[in-house]
C-alpha atoms as a PDB file:
ATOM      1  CA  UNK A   1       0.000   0.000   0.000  1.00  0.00           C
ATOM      2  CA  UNK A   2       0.926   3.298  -0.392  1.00  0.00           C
ATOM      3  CA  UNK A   3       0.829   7.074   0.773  1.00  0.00           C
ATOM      4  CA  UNK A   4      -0.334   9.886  -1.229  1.00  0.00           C
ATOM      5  CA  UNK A   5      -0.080  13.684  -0.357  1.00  0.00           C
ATOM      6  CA  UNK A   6      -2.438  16.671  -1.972  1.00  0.00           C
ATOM      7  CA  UNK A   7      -1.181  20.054  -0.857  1.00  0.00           C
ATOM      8  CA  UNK A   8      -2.415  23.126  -1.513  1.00  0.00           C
ATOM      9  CA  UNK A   9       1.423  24.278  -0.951  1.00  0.00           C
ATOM     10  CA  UNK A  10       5.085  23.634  -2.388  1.00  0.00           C
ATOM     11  CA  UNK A  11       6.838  23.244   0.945  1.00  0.00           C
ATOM     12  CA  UNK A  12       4.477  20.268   2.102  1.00  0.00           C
ATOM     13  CA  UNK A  13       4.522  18.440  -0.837  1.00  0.00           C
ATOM     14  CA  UNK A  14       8.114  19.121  -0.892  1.00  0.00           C
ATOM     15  CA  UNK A  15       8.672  17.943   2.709  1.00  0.00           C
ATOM     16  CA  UNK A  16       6.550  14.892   1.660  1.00  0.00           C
ATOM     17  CA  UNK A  17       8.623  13.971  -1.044  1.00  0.00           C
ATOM     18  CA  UNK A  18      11.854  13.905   0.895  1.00  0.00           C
ATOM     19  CA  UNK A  19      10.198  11.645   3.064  1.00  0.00           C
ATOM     20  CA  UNK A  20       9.105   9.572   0.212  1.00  0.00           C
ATOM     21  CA  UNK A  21       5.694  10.209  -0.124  1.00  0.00           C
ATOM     22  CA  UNK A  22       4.468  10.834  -3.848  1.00  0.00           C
ATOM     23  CA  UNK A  23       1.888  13.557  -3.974  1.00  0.00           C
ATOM     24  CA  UNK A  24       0.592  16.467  -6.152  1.00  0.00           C
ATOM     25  CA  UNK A  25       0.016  20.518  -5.444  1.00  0.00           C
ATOM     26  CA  UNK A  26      -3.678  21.574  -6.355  1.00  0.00           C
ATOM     27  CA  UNK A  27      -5.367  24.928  -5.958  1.00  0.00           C
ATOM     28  CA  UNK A  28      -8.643  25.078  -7.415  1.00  0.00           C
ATOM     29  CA  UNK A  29     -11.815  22.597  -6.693  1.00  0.00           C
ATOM     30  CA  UNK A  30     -11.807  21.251  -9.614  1.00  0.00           C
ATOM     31  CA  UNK A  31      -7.844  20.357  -9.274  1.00  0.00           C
ATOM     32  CA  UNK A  32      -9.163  18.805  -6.209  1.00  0.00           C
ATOM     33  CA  UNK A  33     -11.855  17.013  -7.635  1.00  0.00           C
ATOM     34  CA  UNK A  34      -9.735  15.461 -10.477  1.00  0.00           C
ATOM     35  CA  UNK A  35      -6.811  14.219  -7.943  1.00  0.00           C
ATOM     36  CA  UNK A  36      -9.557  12.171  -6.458  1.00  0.00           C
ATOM     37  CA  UNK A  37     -10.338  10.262  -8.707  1.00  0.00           C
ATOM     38  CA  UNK A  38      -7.196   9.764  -9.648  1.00  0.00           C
ATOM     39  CA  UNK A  39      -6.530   8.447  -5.814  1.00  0.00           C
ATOM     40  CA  UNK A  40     -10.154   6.165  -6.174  1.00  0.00           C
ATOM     41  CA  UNK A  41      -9.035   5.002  -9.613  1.00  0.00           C
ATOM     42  CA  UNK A  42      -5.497   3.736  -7.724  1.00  0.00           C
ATOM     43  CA  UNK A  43      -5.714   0.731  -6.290  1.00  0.00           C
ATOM     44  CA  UNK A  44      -2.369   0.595  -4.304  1.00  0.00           C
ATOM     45  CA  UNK A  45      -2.760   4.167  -2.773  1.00  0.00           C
ATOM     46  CA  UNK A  46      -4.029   3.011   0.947  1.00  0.00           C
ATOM     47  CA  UNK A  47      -3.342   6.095   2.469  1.00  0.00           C
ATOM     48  CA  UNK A  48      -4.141  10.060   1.598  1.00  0.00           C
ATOM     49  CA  UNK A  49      -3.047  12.862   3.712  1.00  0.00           C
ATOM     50  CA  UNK A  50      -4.660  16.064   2.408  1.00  0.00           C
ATOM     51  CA  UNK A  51      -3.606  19.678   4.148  1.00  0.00           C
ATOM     52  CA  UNK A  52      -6.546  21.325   6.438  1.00  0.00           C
ATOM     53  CA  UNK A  53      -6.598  23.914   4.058  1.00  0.00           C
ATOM     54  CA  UNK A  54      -8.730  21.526   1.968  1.00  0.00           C
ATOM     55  CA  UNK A  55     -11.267  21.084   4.842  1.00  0.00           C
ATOM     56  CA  UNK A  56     -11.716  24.702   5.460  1.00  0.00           C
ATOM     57  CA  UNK A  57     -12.009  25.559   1.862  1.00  0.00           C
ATOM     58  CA  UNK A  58     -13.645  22.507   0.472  1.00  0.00           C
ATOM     59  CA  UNK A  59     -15.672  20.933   3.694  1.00  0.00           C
ATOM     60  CA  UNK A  60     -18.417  19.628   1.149  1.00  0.00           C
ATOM     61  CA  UNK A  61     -15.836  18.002  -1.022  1.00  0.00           C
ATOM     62  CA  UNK A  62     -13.822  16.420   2.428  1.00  0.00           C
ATOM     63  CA  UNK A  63     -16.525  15.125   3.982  1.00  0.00           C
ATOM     64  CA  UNK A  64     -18.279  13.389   1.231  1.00  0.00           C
ATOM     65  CA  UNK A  65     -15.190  11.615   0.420  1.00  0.00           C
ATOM     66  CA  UNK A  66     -14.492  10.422   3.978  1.00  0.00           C
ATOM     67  CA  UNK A  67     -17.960   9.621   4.623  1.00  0.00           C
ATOM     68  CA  UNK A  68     -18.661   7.167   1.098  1.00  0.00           C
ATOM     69  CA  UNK A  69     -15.709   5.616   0.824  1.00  0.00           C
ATOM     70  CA  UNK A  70     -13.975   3.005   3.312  1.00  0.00           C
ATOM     71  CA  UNK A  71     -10.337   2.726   1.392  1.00  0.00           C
ATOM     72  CA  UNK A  72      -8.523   4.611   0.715  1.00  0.00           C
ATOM     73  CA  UNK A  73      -8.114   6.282   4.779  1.00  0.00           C
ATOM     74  CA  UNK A  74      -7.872  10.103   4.146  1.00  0.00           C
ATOM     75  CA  UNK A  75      -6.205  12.211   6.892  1.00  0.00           C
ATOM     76  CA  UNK A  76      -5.682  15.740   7.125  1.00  0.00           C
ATOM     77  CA  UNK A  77      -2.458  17.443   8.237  1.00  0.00           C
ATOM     78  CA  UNK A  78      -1.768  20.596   9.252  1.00  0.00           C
ATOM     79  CA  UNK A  79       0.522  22.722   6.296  1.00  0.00           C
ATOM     80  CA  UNK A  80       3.282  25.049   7.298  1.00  0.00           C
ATOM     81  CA  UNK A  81       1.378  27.634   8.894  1.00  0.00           C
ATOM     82  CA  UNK A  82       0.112  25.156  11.549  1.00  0.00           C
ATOM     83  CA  UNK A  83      -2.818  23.669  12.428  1.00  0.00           C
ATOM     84  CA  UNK A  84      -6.240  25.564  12.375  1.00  0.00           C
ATOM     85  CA  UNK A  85      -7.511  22.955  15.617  1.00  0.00           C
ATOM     86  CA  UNK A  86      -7.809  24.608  18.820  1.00  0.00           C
ATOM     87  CA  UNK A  87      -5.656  23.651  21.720  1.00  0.00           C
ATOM     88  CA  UNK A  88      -7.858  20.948  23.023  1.00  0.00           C
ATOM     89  CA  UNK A  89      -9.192  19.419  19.670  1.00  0.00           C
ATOM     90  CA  UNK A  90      -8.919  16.037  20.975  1.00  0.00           C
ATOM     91  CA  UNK A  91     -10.417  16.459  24.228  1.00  0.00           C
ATOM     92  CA  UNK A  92     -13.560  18.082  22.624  1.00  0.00           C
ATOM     93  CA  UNK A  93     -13.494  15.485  19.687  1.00  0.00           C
ATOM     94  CA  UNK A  94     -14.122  12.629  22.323  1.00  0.00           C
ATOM     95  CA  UNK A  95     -16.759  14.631  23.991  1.00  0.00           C
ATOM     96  CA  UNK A  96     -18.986  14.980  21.638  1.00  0.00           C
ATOM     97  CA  UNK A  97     -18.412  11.492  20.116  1.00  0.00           C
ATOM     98  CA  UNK A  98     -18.884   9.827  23.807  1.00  0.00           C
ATOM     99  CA  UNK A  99     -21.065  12.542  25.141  1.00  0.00           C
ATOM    100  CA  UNK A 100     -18.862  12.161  28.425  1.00  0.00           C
ATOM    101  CA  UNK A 101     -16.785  15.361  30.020  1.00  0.00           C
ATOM    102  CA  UNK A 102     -12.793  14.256  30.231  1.00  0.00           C
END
């Protein structure tokens, strides 16, 4: 199986690709779209980390793909401007998905 990066930015991807991940740099939704299907089409990619950027800018797009399709696993990462999650994203992820105060 493999990994497979779409950035919105050159120093991700870039960073990516010295750690051997193969990946592409796409700006415009239907650059997005396209690299897609592209992953679904791939067979061996297992994997798909996708910058936040995409999440903020393209929820629609991010959630329909995580939501109707079980392979490949997408994950976002945060670019090189940091993450856009609030200090205690996990804590408040786990509340609402347990309903239970940590």
């Amino acid at each position: 199986m493999k990994m497979f990066l779409i950035s919105d930015n050159v120093d991700t991807y870039t960073g990516m690709r010295l750690a051997g991940v193969e990946g592409v740099v796409v700006h415009r939704e239907e650059e997005l779209r396209e690299e897609l299907g592209k992953v679904f089409r791939d067979k061996e990619i297992g994997i798909v980390l996708l910058t936040e950027k995409f999440g903020r800018d393209f929820p629609e797009i991010i959630n329909e793909v995580k939501m109707s399709h079980r392979t490949p696993l997408f994950v976002e990462i945060p670019d090189r401007h940091g993450t856009g999650r609030g200090k205690n994203f996990i804590t408040d992820y786990v509340n609402q998905a347990i309903g239970l105060k940590l």
